[in-house]
C-alpha atoms as a PDB file:
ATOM      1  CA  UNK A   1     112.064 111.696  98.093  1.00  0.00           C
ATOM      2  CA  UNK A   2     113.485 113.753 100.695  1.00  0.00           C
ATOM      3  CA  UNK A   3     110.921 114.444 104.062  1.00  0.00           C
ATOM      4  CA  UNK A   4     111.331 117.099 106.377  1.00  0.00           C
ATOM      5  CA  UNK A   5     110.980 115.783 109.832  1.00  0.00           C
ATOM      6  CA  UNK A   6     110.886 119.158 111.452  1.00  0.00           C
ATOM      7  CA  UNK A   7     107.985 120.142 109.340  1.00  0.00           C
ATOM      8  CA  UNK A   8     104.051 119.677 111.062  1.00  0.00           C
ATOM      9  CA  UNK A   9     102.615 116.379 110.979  1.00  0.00           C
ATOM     10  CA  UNK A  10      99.158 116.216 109.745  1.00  0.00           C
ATOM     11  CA  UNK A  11      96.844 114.190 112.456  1.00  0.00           C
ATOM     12  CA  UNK A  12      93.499 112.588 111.920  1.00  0.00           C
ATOM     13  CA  UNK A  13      90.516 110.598 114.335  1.00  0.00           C
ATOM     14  CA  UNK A  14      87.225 110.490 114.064  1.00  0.00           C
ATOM     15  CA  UNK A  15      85.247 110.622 117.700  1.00  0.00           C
ATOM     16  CA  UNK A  16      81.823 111.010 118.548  1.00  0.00           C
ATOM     17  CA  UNK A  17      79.730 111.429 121.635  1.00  0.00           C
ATOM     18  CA  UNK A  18      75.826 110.832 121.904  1.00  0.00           C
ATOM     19  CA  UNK A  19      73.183 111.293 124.400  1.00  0.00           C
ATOM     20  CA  UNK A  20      70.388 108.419 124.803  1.00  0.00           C
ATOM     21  CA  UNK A  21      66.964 108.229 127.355  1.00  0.00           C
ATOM     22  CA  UNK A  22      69.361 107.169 129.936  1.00  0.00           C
ATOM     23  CA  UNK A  23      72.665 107.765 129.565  1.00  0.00           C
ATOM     24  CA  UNK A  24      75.438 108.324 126.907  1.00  0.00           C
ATOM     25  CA  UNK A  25      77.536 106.588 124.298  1.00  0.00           C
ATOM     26  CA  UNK A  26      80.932 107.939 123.574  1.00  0.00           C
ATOM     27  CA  UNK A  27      82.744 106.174 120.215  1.00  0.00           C
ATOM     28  CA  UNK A  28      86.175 106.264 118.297  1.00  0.00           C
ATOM     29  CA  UNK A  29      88.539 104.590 115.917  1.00  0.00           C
ATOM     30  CA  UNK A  30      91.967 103.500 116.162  1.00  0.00           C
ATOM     31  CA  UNK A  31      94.393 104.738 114.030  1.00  0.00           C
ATOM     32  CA  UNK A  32      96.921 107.201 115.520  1.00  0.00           C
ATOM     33  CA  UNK A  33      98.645 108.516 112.409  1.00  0.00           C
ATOM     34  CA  UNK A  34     101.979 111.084 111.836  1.00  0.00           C
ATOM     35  CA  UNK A  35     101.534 112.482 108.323  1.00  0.00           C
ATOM     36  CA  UNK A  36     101.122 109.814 105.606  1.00  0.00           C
ATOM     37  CA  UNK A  37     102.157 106.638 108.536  1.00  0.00           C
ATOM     38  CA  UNK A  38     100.253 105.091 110.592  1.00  0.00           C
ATOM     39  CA  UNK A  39     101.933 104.880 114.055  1.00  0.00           C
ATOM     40  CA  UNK A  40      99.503 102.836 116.252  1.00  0.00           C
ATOM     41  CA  UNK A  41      96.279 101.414 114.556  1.00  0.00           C
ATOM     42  CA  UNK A  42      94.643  99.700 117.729  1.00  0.00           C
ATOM     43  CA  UNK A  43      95.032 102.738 119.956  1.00  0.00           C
ATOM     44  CA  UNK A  44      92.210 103.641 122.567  1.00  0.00           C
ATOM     45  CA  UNK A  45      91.260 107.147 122.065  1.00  0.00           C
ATOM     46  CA  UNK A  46      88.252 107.169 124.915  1.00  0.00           C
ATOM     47  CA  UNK A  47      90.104 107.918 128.246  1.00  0.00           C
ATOM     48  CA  UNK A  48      88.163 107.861 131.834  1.00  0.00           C
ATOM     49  CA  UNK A  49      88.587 110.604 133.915  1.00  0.00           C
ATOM     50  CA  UNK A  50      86.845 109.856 136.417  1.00  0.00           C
ATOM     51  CA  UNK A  51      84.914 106.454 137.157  1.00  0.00           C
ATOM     52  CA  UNK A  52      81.596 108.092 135.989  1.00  0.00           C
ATOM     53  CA  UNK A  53      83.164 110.430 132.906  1.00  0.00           C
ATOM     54  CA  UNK A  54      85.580 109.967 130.054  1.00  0.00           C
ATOM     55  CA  UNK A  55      86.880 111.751 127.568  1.00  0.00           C
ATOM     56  CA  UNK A  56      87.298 111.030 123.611  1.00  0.00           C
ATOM     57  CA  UNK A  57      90.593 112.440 122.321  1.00  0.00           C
ATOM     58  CA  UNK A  58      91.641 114.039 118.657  1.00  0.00           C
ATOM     59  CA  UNK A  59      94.468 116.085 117.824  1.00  0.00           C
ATOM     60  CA  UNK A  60      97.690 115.605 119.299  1.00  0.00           C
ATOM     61  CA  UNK A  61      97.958 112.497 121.138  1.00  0.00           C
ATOM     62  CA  UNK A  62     100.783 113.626 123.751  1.00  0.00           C
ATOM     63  CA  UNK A  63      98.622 116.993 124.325  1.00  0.00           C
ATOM     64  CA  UNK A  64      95.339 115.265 125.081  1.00  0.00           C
ATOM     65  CA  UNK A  65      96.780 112.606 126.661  1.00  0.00           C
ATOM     66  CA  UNK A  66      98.277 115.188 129.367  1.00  0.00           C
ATOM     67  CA  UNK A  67      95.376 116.942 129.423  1.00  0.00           C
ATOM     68  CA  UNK A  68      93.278 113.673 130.551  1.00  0.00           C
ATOM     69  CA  UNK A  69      96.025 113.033 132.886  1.00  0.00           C
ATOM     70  CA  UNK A  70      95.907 116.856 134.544  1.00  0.00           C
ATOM     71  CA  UNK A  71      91.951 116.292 134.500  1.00  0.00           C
ATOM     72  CA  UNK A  72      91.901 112.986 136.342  1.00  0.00           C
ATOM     73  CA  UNK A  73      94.829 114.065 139.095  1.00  0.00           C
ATOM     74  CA  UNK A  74      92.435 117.448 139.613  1.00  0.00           C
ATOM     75  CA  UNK A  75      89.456 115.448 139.806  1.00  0.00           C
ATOM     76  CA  UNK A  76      90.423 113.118 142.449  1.00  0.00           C
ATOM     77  CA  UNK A  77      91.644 116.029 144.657  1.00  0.00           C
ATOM     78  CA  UNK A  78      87.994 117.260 144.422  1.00  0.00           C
ATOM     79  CA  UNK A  79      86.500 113.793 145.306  1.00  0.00           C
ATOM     80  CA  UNK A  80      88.467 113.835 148.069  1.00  0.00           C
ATOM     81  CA  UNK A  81      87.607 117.114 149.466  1.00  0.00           C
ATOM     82  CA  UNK A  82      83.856 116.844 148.776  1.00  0.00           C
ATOM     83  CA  UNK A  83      83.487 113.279 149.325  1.00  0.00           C
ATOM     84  CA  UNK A  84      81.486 112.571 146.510  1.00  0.00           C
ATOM     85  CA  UNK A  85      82.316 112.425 142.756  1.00  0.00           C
ATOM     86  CA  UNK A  86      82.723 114.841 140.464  1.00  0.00           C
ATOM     87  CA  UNK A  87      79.685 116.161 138.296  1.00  0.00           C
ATOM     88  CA  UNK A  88      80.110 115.634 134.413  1.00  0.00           C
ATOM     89  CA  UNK A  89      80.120 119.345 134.315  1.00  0.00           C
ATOM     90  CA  UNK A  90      83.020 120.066 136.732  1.00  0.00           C
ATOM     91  CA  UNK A  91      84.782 117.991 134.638  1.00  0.00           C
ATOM     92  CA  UNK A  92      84.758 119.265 131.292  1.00  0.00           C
ATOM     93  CA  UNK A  93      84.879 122.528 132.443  1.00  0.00           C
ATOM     94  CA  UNK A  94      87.973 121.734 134.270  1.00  0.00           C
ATOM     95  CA  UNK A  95      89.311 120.243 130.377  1.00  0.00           C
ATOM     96  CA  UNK A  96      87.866 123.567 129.257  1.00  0.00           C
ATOM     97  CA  UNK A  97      89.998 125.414 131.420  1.00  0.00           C
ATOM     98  CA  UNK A  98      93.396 123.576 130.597  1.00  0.00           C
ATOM     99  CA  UNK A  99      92.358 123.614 126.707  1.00  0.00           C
ATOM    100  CA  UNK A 100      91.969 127.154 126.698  1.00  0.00           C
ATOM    101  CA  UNK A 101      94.513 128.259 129.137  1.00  0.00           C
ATOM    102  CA  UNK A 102      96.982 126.649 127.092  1.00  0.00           C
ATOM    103  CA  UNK A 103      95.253 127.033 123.306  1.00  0.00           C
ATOM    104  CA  UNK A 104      98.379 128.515 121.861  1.00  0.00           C
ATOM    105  CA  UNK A 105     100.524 125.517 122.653  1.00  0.00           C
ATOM    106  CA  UNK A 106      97.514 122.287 122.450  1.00  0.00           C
ATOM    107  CA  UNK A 107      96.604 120.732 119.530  1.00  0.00           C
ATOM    108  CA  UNK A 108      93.407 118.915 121.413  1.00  0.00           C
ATOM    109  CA  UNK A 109      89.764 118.754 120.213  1.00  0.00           C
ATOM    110  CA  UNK A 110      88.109 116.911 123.040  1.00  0.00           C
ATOM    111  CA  UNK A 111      84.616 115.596 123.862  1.00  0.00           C
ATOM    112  CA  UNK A 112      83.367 114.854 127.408  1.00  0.00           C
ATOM    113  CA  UNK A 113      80.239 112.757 128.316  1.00  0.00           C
ATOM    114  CA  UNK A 114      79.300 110.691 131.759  1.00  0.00           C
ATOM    115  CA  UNK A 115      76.085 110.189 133.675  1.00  0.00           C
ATOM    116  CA  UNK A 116      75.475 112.012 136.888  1.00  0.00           C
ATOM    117  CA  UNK A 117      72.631 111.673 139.510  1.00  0.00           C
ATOM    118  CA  UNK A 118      72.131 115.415 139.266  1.00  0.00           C
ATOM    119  CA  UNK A 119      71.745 115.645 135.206  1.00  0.00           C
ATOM    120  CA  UNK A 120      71.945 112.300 133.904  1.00  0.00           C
ATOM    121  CA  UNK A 121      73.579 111.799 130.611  1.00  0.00           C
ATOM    122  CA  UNK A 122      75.930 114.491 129.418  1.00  0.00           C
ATOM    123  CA  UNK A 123      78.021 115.466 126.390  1.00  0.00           C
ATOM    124  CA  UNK A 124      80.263 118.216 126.024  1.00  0.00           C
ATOM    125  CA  UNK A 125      82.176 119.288 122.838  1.00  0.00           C
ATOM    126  CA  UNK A 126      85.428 121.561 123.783  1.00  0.00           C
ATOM    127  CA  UNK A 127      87.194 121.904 120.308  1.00  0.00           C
ATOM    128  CA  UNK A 128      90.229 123.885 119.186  1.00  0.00           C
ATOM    129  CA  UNK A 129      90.774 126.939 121.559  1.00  0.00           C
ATOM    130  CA  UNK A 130      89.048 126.173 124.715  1.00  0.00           C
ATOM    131  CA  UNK A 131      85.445 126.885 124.064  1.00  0.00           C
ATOM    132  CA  UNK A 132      82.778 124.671 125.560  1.00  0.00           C
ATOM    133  CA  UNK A 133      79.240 123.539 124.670  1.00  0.00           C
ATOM    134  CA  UNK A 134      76.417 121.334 125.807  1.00  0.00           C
ATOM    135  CA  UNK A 135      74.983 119.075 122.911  1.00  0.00           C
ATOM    136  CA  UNK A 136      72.613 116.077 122.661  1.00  0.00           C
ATOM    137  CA  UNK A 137      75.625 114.862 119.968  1.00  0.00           C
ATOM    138  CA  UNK A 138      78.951 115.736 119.360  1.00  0.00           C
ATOM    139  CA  UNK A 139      81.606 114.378 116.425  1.00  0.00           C
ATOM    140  CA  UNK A 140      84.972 115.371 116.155  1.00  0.00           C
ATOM    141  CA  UNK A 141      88.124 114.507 114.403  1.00  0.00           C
ATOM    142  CA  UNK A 142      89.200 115.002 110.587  1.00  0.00           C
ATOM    143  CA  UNK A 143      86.196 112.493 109.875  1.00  0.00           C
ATOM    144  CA  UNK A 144      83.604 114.264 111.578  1.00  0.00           C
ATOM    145  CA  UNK A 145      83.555 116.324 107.953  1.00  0.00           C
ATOM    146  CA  UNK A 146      81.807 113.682 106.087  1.00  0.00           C
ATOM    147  CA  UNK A 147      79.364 112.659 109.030  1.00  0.00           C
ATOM    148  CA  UNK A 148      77.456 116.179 109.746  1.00  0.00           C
ATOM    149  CA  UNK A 149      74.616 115.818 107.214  1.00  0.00           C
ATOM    150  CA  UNK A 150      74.433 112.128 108.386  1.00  0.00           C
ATOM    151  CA  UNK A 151      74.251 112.856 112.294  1.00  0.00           C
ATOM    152  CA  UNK A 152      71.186 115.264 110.875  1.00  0.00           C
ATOM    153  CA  UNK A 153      69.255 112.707 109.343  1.00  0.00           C
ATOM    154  CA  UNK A 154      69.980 110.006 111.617  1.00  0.00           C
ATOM    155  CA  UNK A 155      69.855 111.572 114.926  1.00  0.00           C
ATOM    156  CA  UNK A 156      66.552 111.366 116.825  1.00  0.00           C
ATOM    157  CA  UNK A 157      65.940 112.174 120.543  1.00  0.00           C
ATOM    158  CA  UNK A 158      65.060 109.908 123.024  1.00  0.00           C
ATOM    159  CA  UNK A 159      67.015 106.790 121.526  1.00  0.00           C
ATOM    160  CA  UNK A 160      67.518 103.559 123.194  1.00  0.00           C
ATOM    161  CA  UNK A 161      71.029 102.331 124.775  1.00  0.00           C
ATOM    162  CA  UNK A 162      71.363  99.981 121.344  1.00  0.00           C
ATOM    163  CA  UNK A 163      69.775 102.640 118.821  1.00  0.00           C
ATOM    164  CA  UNK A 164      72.545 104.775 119.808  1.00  0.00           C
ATOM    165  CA  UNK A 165      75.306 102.730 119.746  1.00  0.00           C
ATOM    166  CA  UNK A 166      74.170 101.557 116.592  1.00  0.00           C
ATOM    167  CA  UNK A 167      74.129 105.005 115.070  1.00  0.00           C
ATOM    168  CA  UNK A 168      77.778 105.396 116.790  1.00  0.00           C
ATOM    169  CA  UNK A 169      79.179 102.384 115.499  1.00  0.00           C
ATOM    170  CA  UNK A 170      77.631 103.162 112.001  1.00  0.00           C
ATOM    171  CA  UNK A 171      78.725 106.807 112.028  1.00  0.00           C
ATOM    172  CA  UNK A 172      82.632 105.494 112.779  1.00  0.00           C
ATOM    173  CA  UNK A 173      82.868 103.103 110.400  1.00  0.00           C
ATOM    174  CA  UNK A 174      81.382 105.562 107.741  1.00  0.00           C
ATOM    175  CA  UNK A 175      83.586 108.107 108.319  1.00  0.00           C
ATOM    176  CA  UNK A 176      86.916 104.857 108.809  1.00  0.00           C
ATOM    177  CA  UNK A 177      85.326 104.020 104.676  1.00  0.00           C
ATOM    178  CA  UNK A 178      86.049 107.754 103.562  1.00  0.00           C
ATOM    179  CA  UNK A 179      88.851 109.716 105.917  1.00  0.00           C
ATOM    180  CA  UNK A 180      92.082 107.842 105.608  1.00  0.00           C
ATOM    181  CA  UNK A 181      93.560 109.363 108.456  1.00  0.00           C
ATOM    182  CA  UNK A 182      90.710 107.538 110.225  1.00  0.00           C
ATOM    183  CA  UNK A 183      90.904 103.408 110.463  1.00  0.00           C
ATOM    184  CA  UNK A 184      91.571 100.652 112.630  1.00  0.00           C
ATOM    185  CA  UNK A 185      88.649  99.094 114.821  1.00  0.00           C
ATOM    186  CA  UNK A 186      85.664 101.145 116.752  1.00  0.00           C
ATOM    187  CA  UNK A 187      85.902 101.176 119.935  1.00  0.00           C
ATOM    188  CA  UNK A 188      82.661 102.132 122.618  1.00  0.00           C
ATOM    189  CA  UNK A 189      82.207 103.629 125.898  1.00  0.00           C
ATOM    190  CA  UNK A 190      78.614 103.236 127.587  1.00  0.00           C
ATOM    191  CA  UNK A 191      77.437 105.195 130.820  1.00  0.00           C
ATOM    192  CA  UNK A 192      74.906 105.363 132.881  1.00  0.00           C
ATOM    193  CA  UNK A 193      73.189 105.048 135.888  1.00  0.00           C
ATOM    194  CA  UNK A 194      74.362 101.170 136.226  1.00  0.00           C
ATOM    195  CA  UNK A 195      78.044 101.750 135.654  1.00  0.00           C
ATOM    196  CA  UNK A 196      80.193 102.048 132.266  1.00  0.00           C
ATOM    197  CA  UNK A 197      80.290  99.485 129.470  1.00  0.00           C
ATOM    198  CA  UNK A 198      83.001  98.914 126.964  1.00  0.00           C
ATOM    199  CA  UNK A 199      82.789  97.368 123.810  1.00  0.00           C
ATOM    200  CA  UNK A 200      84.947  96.619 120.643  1.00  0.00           C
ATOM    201  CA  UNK A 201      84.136  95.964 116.924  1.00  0.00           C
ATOM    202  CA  UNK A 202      86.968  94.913 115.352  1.00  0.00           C
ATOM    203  CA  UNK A 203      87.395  95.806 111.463  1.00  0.00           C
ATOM    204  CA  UNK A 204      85.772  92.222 109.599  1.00  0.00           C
ATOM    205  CA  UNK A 205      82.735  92.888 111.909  1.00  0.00           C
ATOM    206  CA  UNK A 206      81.775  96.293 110.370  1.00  0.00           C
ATOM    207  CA  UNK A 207      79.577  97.265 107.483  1.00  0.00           C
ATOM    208  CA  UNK A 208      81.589  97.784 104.168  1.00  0.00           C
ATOM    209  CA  UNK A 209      80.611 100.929 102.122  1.00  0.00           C
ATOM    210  CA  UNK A 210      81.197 102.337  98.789  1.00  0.00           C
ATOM    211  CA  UNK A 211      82.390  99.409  97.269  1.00  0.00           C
ATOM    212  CA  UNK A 212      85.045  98.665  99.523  1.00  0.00           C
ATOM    213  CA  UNK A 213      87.437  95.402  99.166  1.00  0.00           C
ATOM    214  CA  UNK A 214      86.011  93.080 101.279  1.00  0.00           C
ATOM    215  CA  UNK A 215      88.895  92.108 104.147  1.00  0.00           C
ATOM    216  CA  UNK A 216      91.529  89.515 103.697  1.00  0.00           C
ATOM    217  CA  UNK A 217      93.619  87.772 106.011  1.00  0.00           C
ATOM    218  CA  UNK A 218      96.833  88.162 103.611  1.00  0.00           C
ATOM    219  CA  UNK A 219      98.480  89.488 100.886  1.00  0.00           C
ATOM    220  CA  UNK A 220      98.470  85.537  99.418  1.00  0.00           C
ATOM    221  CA  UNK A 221      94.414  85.549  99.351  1.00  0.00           C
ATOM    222  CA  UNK A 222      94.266  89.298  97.338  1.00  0.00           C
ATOM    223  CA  UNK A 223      96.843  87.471  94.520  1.00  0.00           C
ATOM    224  CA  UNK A 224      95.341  84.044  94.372  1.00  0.00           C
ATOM    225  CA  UNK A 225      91.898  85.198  94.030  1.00  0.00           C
ATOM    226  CA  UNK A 226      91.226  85.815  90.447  1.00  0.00           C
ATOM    227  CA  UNK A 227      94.174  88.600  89.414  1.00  0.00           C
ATOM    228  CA  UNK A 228      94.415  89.931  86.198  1.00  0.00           C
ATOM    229  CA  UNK A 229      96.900  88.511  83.571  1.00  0.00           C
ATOM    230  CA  UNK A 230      99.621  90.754  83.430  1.00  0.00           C
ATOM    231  CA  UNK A 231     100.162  92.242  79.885  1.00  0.00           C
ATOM    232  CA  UNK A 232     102.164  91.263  77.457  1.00  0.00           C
ATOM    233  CA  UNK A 233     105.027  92.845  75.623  1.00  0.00           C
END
């Protein structure tokens, strides 16, 4: 099979980004994929910016990863001169304005959220071409298309810090079970008004759905357990 390597490579995350009475939880998968291989499958797609704001990345990896880096240099300047850190709202309109600035040569759909003392918990959804909006949620990423009628049924406002990260971690490894572009582990980002949280859920610790293999720890355990007879001639 011959490939063209100069031809487009097809790129694929799932992200999401969700408010809670209190603060915000930001989650993603792990697979970083060119075309039809996966290049990195433990990559961390939720980026801080700023102590008190990250960013979740999808797209292009080396265009969002600039991006964050642009973001972050800006961002201290502005700390510096104000003496005081940057609202949640400076910063994604300071993404906005390097997403859109540049739209004709970025690949980046982005999603900011951090915790302020002027606003609290915020989430911002900049997608394709630089626009910006404030939502309570936000999903991105090619498996964002099979979680929209899920985010509307689950969603409900004024969650708790575990409700939501419950719903994130749920939503990621729903949309890992049906995108294939999407995979890996889930990784989350907590903030509020007592700092940031990290945590990781690595692939055996997820919930399977529609009747997925159950994980195995190598090829040896998939043959020995029960395979078919192979047919005879």
């Amino acid at each position: 099979m011959d490939l063209d390597l100069s031809a487009p490579h097809s790129t694929g995350t799932t992200i999401i980004g969700v408010t809670y009475d209190g603060g915000v939880v930001l989650g993603a998968d792990s697979r970083t994929s060119t075309g039809m291989y996966v290049a990195n499958r433990a990559s961390d797609k939720i980026t801080p910016i700023t102590d008190n704001v990250y960013v979740c990345r999808s797209g292009s990896a080396a265009d969002t990863q600039v991006i964050s880096d642009y973001v972050r240099y800006f961002l201290n300047q502005h700390t510096i001169q104000l003496g005081q850190p940057a609202t949640v709202k400076v910063a994604a309109n300071l993404v906005r304005l390097l997403s859109y600035q540049n739209k004709n040569m970025l690949q980046a759909g982005l999603i900011v959220g951090g915790w302020d003392k002027y606003e609290g918990g915020q989430i911002y959804s900049i997608p394709l071409g630089g626009t910006i909006l404030r939502q309570p949620f936000s999903i991105g990423g090619s498996g964002s298309s099979y979680l929209y009628g899920f985010f509307d049924q689950a969603w409900k406002e004024g969650m708790s810090k575990d409700e939501a990260e419950e719903l994130v971690v749920k939503a990621v490894s729903l949309a890992m079970a049906r995108d294939g572009a999407s995979g890996g582990v889930v990784r989350t980002v907590i903030i509020n008004g007592e700092g940031v949280l990290r945590n990781f859920y690595s692939g055996e610790s997820l919930p399977l759905w529609h009747e997925e293999l159950q994980p195995r720890n190598s090829l040896l355990d998939i043959l020995t357990a029960g395979s078919p007879e192979p047919m005879s001639m």
